[in-house]
Protein backbone atom coordinates (compact mmCIF):
# COMPACT_ATOMS: atom_id res chain seq x y z
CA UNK A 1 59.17 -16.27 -50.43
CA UNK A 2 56.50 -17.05 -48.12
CA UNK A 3 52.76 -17.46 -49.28
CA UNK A 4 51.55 -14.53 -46.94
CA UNK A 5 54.37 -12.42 -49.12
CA UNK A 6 53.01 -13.55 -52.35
CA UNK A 7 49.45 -13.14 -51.29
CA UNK A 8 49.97 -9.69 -50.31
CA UNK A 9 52.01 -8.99 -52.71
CA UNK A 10 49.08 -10.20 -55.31
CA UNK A 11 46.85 -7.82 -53.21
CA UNK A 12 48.87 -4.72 -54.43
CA UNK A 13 48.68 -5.51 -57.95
CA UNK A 14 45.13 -5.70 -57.89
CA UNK A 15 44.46 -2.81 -55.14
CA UNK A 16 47.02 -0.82 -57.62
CA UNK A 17 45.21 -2.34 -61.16
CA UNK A 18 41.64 -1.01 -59.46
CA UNK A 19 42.13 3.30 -60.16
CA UNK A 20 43.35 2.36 -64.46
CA UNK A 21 40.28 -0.14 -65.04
CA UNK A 22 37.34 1.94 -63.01
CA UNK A 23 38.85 5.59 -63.94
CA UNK A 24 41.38 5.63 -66.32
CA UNK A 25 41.32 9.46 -66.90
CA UNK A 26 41.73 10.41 -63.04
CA UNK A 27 44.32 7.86 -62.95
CA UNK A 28 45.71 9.82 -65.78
CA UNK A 29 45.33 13.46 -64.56
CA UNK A 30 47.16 11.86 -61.35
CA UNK A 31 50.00 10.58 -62.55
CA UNK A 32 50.68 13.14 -64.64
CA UNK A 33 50.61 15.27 -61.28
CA UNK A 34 52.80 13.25 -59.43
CA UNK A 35 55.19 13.83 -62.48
CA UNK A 36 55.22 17.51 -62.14
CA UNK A 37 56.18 17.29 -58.26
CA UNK A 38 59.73 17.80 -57.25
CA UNK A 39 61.78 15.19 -55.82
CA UNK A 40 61.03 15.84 -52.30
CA UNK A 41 57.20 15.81 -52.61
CA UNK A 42 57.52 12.43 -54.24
CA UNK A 43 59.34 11.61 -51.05
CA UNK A 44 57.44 12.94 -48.99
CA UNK A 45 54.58 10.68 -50.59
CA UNK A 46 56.69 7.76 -50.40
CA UNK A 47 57.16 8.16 -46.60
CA UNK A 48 53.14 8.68 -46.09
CA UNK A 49 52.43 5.61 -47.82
CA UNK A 50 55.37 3.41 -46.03
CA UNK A 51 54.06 5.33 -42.42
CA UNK A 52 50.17 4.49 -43.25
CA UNK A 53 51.40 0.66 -44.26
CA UNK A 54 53.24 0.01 -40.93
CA UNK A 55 50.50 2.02 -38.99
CA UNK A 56 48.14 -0.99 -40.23
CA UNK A 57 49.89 -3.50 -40.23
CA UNK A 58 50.72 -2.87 -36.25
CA UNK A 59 46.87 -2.34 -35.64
CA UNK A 60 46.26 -5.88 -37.40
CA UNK A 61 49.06 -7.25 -35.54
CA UNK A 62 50.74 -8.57 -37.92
């Protein structure tokens, strides 16, 4: 694995650790929404996230 890999990949844990620490109960209330969804709205976030993560990553050119 590279370092940039690892670096961003250390990124996400802490982007990901921020919600739980600063506001556990929306984190919560949110996950226990994302539960409830059916299988294609999960998907459907899944694809948002990937789109917005490729959308920045070509505007920083990396």
């Amino acid at each position: 694995m590279s370092v940039n890999l690892l670096a961003a990949l250390g990124l996400m844990l802490v982007i990901e650790g921020l919600l739980p620490l600063v506001a556990p109960v929306l984190w919560r209330q949110t996950f226990r929404r994302m539960i409830e969804m059916r299988d294609g709205q999960l998907r459907f976030v899944g694809l948002t996230s990937i789109a917005g993560g490729l959308l920045l990553l070509f505007f920083l050119n990396i």
